[in-house]
PDB file of N, CA and C in Angstrom:
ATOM      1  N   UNK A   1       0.843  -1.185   0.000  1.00  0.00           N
ATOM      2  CA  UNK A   1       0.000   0.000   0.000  1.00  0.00           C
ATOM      3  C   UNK A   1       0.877   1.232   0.000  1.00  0.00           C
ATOM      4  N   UNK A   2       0.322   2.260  -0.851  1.00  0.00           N
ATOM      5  CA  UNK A   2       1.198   3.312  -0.696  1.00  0.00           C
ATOM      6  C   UNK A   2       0.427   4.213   0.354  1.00  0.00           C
ATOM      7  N   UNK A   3       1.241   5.268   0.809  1.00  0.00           N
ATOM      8  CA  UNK A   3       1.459   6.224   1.568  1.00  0.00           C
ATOM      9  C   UNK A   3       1.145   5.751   3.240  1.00  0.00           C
ATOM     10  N   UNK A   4       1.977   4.288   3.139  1.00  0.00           N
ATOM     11  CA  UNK A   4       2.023   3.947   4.851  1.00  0.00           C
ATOM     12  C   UNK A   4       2.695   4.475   5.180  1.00  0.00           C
ATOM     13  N   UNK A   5       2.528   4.285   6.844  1.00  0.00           N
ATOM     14  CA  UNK A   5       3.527   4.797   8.093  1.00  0.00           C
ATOM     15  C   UNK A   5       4.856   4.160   7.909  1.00  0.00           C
ATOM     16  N   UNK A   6       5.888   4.570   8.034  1.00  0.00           N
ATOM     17  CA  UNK A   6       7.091   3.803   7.907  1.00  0.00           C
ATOM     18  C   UNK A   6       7.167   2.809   9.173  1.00  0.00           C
ATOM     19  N   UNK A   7       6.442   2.815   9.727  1.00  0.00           N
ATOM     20  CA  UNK A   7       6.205   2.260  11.204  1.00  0.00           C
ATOM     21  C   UNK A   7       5.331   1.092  10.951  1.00  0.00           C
ATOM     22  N   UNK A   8       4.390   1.179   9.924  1.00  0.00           N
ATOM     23  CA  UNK A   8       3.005   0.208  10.280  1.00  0.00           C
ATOM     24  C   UNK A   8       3.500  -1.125   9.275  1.00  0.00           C
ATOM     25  N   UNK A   9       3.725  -2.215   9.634  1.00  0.00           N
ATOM     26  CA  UNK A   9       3.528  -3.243   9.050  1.00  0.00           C
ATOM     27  C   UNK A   9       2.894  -3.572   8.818  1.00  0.00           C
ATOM     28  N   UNK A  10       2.290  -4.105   7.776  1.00  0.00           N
ATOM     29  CA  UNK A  10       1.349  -4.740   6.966  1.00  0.00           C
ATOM     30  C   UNK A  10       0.841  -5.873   7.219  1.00  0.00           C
ATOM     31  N   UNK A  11       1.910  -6.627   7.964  1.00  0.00           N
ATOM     32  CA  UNK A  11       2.126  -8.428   8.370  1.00  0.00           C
ATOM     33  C   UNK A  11       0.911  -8.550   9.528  1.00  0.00           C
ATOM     34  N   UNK A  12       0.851  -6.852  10.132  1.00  0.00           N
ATOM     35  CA  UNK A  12       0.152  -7.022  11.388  1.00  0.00           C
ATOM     36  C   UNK A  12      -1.189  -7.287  10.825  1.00  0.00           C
ATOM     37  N   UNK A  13      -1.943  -6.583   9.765  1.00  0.00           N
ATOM     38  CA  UNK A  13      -3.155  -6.725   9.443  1.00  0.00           C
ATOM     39  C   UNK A  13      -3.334  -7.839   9.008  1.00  0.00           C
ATOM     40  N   UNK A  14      -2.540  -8.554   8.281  1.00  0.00           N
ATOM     41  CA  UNK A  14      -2.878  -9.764   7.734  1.00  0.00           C
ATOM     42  C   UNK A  14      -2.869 -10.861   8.895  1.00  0.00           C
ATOM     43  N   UNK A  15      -1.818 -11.056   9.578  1.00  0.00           N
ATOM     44  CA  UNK A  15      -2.708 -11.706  10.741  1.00  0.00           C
ATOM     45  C   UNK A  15      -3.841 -11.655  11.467  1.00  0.00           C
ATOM     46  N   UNK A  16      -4.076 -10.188  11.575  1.00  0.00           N
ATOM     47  CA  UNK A  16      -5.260  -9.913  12.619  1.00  0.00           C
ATOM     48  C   UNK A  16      -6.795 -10.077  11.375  1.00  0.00           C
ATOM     49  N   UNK A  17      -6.639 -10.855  10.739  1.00  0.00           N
ATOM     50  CA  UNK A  17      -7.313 -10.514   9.480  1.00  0.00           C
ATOM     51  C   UNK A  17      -7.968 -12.328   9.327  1.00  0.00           C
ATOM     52  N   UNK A  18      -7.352 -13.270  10.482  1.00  0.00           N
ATOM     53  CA  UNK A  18      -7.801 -14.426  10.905  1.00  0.00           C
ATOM     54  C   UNK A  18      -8.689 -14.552  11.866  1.00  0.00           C
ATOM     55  N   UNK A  19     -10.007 -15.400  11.978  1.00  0.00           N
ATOM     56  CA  UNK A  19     -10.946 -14.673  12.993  1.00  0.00           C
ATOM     57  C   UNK A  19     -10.532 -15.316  14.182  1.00  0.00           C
ATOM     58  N   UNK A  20      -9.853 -16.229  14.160  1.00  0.00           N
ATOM     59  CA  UNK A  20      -9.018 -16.932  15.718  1.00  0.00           C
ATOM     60  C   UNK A  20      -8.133 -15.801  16.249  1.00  0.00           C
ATOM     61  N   UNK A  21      -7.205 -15.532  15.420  1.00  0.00           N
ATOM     62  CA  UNK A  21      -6.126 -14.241  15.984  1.00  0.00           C
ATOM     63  C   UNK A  21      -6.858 -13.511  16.293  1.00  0.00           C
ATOM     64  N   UNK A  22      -8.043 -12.700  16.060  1.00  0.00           N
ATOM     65  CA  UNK A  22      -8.356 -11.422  16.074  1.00  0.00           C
ATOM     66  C   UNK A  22      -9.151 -11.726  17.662  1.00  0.00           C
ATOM     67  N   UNK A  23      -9.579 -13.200  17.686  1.00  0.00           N
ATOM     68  CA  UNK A  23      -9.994 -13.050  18.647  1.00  0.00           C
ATOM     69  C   UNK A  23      -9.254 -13.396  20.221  1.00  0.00           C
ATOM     70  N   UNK A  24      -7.851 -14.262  19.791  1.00  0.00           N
ATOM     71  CA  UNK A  24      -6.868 -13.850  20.918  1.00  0.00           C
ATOM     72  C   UNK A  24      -6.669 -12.780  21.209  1.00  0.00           C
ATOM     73  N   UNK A  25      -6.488 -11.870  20.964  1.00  0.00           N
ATOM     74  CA  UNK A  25      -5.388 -10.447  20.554  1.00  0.00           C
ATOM     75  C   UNK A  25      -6.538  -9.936  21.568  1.00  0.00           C
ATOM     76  N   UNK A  26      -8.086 -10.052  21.232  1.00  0.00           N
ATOM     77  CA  UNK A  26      -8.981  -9.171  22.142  1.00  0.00           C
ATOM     78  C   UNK A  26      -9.151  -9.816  23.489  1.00  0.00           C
ATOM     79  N   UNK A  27      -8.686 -11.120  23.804  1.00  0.00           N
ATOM     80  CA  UNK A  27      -8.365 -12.230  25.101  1.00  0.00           C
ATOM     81  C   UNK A  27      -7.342 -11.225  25.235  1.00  0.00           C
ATOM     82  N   UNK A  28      -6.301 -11.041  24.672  1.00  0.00           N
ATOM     83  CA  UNK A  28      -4.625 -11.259  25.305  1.00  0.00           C
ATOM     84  C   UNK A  28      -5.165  -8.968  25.891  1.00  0.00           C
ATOM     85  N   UNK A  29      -5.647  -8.615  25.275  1.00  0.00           N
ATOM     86  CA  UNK A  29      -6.029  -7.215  25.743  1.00  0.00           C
ATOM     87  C   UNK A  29      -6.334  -6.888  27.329  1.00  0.00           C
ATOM     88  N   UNK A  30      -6.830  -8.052  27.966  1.00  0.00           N
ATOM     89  CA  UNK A  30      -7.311  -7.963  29.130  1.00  0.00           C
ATOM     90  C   UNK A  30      -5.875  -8.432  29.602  1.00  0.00           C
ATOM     91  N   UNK A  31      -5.088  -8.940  29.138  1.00  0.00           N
ATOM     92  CA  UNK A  31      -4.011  -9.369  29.956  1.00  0.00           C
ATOM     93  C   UNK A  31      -3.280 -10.511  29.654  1.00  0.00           C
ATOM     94  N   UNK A  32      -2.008 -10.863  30.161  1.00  0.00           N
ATOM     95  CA  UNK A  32      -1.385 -12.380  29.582  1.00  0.00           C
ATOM     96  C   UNK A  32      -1.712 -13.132  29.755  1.00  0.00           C
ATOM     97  N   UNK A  33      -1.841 -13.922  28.942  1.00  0.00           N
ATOM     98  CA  UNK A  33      -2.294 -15.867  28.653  1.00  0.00           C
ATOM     99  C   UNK A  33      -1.808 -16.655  28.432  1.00  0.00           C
ATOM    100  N   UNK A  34      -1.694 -18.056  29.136  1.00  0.00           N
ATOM    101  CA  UNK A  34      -0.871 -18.898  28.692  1.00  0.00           C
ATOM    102  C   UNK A  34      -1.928 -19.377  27.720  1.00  0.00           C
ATOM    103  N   UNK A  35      -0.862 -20.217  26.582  1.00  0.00           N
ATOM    104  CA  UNK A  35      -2.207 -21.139  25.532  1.00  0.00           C
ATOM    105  C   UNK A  35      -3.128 -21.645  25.866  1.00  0.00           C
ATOM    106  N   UNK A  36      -2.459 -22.410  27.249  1.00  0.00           N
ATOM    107  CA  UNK A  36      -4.044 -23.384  27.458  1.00  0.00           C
ATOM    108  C   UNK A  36      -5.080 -22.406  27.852  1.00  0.00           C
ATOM    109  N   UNK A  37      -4.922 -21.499  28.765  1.00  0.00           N
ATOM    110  CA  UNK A  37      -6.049 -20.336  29.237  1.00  0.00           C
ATOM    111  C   UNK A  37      -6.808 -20.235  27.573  1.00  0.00           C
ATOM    112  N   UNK A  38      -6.380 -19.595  26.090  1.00  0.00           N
ATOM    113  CA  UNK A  38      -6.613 -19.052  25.440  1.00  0.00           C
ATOM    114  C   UNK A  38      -7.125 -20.362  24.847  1.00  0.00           C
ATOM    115  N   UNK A  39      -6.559 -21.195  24.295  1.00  0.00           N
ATOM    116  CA  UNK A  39      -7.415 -22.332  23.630  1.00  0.00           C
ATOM    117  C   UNK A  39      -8.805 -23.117  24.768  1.00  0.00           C
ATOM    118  N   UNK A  40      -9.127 -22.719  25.668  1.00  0.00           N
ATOM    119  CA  UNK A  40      -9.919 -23.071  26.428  1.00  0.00           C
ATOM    120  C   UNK A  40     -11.244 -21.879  26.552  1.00  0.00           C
ATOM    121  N   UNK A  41     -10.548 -20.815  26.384  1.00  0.00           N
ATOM    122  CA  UNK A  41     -11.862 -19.395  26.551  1.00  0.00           C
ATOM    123  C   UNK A  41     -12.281 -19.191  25.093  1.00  0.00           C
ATOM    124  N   UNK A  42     -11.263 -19.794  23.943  1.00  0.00           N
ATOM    125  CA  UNK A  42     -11.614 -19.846  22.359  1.00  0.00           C
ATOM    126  C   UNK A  42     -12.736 -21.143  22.388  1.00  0.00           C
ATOM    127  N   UNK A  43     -12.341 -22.539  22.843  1.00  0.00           N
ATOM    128  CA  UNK A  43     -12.995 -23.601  22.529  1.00  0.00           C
ATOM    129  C   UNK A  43     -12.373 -24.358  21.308  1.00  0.00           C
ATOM    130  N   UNK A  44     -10.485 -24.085  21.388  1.00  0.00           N
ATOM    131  CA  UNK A  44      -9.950 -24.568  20.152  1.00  0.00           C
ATOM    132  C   UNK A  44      -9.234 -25.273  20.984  1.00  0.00           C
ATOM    133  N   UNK A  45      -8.613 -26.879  19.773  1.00  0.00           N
ATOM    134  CA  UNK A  45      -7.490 -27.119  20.694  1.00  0.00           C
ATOM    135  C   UNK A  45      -5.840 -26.458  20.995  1.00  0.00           C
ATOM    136  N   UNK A  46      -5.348 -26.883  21.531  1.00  0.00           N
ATOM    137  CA  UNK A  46      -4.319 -26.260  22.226  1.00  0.00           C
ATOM    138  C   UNK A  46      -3.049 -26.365  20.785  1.00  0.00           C
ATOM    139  N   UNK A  47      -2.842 -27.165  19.873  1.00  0.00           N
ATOM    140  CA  UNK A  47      -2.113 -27.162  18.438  1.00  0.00           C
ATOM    141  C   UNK A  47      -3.125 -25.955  18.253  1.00  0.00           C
ATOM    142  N   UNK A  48      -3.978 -25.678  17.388  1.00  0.00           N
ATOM    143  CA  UNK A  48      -4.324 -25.106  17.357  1.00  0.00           C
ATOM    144  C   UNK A  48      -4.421 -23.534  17.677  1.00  0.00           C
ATOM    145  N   UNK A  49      -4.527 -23.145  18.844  1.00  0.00           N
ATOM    146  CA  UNK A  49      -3.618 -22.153  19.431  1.00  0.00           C
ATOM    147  C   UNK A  49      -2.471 -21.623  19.734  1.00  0.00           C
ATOM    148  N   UNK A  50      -1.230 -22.495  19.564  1.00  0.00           N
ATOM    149  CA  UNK A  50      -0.343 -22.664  19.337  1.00  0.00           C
ATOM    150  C   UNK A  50       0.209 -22.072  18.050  1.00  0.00           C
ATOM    151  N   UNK A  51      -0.669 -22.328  16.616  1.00  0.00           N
ATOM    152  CA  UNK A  51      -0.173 -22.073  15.770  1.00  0.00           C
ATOM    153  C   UNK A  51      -0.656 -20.702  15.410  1.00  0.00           C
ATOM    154  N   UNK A  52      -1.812 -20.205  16.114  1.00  0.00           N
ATOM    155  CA  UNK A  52      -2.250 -18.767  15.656  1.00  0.00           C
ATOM    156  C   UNK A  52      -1.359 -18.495  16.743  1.00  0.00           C
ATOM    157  N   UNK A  53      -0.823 -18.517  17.653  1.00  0.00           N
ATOM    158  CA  UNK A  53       0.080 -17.836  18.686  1.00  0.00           C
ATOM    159  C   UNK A  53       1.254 -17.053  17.709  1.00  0.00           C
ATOM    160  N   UNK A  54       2.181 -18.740  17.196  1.00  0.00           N
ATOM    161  CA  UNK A  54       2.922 -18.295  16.524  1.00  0.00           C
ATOM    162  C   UNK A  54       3.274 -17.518  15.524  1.00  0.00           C
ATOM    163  N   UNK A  55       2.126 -17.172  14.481  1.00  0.00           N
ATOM    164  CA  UNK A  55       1.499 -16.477  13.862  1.00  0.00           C
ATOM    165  C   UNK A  55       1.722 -14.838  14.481  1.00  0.00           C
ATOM    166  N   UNK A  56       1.181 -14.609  14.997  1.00  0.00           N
ATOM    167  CA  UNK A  56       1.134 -13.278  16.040  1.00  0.00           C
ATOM    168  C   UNK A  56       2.115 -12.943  16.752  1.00  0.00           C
ATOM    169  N   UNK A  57       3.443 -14.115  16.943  1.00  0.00           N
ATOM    170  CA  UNK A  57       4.632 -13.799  17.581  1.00  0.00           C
ATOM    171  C   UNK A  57       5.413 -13.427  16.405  1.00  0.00           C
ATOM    172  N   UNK A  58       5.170 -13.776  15.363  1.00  0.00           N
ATOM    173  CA  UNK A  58       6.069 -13.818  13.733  1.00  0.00           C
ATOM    174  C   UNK A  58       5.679 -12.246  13.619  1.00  0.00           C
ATOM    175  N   UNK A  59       4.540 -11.841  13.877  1.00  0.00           N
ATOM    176  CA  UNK A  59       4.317 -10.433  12.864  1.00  0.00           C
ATOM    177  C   UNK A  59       4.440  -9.441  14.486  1.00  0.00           C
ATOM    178  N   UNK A  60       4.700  -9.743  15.048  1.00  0.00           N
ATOM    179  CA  UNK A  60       5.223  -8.696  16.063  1.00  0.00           C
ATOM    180  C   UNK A  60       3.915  -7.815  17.232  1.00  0.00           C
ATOM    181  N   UNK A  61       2.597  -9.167  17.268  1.00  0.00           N
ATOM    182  CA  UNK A  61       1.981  -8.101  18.098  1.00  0.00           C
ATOM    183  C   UNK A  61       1.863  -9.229  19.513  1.00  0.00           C
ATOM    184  N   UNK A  62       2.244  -9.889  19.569  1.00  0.00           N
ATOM    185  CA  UNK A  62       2.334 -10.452  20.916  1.00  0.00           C
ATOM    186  C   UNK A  62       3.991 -11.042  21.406  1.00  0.00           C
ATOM    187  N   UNK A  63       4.175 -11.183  22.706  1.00  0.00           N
ATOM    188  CA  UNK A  63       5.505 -11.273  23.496  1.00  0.00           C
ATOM    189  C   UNK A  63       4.831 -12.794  23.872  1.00  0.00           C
ATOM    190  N   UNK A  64       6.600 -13.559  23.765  1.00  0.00           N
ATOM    191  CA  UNK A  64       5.918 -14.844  24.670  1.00  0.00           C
ATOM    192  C   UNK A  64       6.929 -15.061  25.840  1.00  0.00           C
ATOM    193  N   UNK A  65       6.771 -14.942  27.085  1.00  0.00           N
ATOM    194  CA  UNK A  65       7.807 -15.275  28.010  1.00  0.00           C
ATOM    195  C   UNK A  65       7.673 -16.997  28.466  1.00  0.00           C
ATOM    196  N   UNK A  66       9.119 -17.656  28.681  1.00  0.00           N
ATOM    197  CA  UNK A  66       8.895 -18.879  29.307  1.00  0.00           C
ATOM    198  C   UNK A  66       8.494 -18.934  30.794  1.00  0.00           C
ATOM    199  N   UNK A  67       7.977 -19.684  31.318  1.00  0.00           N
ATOM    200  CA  UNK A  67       7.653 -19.670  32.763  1.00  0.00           C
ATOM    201  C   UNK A  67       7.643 -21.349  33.376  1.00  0.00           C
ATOM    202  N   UNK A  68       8.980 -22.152  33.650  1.00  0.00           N
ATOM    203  CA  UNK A  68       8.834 -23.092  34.014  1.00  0.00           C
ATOM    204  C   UNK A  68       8.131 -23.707  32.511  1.00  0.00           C
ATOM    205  N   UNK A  69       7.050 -24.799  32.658  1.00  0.00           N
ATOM    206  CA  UNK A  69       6.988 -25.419  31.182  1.00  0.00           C
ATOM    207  C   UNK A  69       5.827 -24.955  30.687  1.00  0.00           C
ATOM    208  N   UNK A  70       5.315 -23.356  31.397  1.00  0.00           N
ATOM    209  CA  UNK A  70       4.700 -22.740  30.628  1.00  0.00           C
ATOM    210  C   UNK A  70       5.101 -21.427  29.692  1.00  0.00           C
ATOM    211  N   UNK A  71       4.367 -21.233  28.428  1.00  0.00           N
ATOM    212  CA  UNK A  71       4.594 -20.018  27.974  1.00  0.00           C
ATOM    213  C   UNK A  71       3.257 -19.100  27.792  1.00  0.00           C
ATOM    214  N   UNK A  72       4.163 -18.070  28.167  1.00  0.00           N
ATOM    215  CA  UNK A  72       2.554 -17.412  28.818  1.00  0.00           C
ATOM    216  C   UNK A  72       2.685 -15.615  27.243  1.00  0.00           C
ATOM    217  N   UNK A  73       1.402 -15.092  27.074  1.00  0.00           N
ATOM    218  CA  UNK A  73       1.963 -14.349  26.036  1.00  0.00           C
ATOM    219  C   UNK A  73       0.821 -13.153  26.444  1.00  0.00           C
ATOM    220  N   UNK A  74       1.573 -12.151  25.623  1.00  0.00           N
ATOM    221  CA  UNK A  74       0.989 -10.926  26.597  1.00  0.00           C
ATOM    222  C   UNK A  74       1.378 -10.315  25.042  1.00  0.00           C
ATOM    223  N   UNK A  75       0.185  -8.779  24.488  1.00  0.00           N
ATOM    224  CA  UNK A  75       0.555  -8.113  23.910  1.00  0.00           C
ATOM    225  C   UNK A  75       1.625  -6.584  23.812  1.00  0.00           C
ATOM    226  N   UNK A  76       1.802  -6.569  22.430  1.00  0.00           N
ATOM    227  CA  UNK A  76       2.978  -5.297  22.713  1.00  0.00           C
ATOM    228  C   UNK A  76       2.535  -4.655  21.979  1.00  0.00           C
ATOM    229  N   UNK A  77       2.656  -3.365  22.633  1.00  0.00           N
ATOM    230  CA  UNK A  77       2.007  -2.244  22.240  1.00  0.00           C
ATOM    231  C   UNK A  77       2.556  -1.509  21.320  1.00  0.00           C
ATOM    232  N   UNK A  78       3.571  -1.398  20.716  1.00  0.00           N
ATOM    233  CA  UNK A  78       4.299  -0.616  19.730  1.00  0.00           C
ATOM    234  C   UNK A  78       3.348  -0.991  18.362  1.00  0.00           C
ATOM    235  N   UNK A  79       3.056  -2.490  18.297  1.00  0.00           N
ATOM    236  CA  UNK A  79       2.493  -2.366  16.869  1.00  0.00           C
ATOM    237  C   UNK A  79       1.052  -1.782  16.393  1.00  0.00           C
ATOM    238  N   UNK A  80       0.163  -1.628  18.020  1.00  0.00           N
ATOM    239  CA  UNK A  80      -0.982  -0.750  17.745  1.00  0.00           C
ATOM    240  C   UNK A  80      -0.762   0.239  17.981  1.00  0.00           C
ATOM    241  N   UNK A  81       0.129   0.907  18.515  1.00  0.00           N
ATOM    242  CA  UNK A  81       0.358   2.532  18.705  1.00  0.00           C
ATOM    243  C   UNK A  81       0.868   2.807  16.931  1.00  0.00           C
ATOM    244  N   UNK A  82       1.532   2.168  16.266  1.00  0.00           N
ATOM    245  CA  UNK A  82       1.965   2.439  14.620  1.00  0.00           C
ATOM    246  C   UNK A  82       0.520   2.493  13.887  1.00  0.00           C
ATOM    247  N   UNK A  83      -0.458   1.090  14.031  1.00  0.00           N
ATOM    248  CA  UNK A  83      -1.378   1.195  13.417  1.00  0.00           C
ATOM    249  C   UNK A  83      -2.667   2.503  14.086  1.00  0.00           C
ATOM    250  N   UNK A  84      -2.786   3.116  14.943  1.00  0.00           N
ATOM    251  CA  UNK A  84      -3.309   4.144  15.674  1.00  0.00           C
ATOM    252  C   UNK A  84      -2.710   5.046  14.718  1.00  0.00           C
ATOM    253  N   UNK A  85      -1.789   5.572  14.665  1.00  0.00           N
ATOM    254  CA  UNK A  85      -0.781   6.544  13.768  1.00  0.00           C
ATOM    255  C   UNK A  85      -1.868   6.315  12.360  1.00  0.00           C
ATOM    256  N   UNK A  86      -1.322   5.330  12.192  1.00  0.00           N
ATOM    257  CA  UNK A  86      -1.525   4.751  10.562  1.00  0.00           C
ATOM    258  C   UNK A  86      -3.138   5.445  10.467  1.00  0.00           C
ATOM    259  N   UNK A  87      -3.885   4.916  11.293  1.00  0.00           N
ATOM    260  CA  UNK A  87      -5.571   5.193  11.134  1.00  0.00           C
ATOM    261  C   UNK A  87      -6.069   6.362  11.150  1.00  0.00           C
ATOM    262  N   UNK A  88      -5.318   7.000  11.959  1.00  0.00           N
ATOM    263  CA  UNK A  88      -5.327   8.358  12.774  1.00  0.00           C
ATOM    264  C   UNK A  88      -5.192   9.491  10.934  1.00  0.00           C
ATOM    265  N   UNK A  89      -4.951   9.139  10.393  1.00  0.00           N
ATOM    266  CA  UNK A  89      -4.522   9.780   8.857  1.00  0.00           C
ATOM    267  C   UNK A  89      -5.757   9.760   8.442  1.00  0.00           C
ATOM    268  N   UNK A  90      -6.696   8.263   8.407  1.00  0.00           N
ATOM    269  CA  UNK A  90      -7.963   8.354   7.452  1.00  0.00           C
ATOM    270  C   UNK A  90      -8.888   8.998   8.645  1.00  0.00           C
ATOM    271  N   UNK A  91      -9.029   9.183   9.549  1.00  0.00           N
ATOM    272  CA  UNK A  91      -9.883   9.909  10.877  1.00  0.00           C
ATOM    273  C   UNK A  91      -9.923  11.297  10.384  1.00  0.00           C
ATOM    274  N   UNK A  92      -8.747  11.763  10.239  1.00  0.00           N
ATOM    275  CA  UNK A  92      -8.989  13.277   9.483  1.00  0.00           C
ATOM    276  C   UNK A  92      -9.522  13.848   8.151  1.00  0.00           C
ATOM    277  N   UNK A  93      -9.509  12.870   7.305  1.00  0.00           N
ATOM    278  CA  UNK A  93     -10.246  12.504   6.119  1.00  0.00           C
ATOM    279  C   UNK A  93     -11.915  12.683   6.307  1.00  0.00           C
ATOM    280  N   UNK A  94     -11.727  11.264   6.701  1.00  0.00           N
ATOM    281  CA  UNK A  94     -13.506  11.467   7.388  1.00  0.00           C
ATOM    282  C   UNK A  94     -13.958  12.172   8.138  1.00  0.00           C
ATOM    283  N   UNK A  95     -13.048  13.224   8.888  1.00  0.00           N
ATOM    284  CA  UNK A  95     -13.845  14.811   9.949  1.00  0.00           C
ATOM    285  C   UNK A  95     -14.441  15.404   8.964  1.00  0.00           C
ATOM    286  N   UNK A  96     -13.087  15.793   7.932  1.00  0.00           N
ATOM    287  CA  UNK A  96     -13.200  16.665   7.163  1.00  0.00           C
ATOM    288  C   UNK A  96     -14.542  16.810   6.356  1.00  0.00           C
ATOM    289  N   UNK A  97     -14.595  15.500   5.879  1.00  0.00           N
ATOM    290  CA  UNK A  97     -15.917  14.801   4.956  1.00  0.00           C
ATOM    291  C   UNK A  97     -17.248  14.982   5.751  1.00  0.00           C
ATOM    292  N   UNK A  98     -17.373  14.378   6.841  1.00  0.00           N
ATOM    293  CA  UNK A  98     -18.223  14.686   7.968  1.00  0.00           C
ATOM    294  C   UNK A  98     -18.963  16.297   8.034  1.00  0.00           C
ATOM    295  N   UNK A  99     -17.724  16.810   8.441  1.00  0.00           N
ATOM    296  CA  UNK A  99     -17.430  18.110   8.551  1.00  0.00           C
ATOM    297  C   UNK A  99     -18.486  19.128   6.935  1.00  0.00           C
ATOM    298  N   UNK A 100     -18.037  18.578   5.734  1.00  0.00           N
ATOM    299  CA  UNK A 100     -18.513  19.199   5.024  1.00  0.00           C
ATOM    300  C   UNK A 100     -20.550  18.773   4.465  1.00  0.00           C
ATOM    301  N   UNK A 101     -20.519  18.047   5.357  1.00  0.00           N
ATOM    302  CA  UNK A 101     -21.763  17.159   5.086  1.00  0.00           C
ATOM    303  C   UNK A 101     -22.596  17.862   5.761  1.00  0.00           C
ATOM    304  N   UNK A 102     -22.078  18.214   7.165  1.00  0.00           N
ATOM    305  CA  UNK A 102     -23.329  18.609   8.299  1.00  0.00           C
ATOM    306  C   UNK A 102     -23.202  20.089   7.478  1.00  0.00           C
ATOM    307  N   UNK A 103     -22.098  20.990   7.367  1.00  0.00           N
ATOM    308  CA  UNK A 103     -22.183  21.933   6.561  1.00  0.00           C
ATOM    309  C   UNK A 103     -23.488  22.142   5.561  1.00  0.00           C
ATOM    310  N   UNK A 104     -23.291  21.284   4.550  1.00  0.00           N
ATOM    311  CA  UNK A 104     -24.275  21.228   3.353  1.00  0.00           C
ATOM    312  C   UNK A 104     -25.597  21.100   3.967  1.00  0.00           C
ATOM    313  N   UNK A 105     -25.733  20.068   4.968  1.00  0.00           N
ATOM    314  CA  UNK A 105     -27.221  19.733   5.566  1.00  0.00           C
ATOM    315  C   UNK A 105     -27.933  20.841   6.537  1.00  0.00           C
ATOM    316  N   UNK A 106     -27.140  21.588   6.770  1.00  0.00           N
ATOM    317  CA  UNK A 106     -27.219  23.077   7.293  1.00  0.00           C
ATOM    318  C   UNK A 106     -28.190  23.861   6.670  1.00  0.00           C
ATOM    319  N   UNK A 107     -27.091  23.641   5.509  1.00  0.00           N
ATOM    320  CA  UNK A 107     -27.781  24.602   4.219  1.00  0.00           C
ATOM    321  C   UNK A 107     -28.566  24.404   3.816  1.00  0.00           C
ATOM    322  N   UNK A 108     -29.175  23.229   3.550  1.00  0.00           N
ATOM    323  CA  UNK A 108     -30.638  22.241   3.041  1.00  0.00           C
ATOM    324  C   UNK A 108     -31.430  23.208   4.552  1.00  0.00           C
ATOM    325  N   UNK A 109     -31.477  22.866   5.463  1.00  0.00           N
ATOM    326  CA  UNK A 109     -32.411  23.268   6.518  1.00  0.00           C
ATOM    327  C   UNK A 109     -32.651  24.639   6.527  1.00  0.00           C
ATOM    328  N   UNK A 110     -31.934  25.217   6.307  1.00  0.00           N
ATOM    329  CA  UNK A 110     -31.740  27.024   6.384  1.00  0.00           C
ATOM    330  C   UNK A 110     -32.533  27.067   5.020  1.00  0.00           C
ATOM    331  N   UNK A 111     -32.243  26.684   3.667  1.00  0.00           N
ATOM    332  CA  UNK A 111     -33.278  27.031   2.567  1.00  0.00           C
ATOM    333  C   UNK A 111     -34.377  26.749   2.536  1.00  0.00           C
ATOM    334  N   UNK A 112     -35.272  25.515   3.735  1.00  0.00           N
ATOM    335  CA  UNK A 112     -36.042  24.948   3.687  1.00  0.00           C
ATOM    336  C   UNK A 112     -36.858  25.677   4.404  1.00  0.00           C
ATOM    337  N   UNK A 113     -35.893  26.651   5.471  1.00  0.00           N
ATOM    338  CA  UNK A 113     -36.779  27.664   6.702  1.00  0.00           C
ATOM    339  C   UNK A 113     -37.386  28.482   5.853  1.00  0.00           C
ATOM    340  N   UNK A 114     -36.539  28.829   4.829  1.00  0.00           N
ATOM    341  CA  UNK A 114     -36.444  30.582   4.321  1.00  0.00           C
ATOM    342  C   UNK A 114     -37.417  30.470   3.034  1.00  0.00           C
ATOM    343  N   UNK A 115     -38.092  28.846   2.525  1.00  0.00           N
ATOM    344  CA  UNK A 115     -39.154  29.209   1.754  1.00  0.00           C
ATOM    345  C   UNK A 115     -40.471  29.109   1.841  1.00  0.00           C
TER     346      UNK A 115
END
C-alpha cells in the first residue's frame, strides 16, 4: 500500500485478518495468557492455538515469556500505537468529509426555513 507509516507493518493486518487471531489479541487485551487459558476461553485445541500464537509472535503483536513449562503471552504495544498513527490519517479525512456534510445539511435546513 502506498502512503504507509514507515512504522506500520502490513504483516500485522494480515494476521489480525484471521478470525481466531483477532480473537486472541482481544483475550490477550485484558491481559497475559498462557495457551491453554486461550485455547480453552476460544474452545480450540491447544495445536491449534499454538499455531495462531505463533502467527502473532512472527508479525510482532504479541511477546511470549517462558515460565517453568509454561509459555505465557501478553501483547505489545508498539504495533498498535503504529497502526493508531496509521488510522489516525484516514480519521482526518472522514472529519473533514463529515465536517462538510453537516455543513451542506445546514444549508438544506436554512433554505427549507427561508421558503
Amino acid at each position: 500500500m502506498s502512503g504507509n507509516s514507515p512504522d506500520m507493518d502490513m504483516s500485522m493486518l494480515s494476521a489480525l485478518a484471521e478470525p481466531n487471531r483477532k480473537r486472541i489479541v482481544e483475550l490477550l487485551r485484558d491481559g497475559p495468557l498462557t495457551v491453554g487459558e486461550i485455547a480453552d476461553r476460544l474452545e480450540i485445541r491447544q495445536p491449534q492455538a499454538s499455531k495462531h500464537l505463533k502467527v502473532l509472535s512472527e508479525s510482532g503483536i504479541v511477546d511470549v515469556q517462558a515460565e517453568a513449562n509454561r509459555r505465557i503471552y501478553k501483547l505489545r504495544p508498539a504495533p498498535f500505537q503504529a497502526l493508531d498513527s496509521w488510522l489516525q490519517s484516514f480519521r482526518r479525512i472522514m472529519e473533514e468529509r463529515f465536517d462538510k456534510l453537516d455543513d451542506y445539511l445546514r444549508e438544506l435546513q436554512n433554505k427549507e426555513k427561508n421558503q
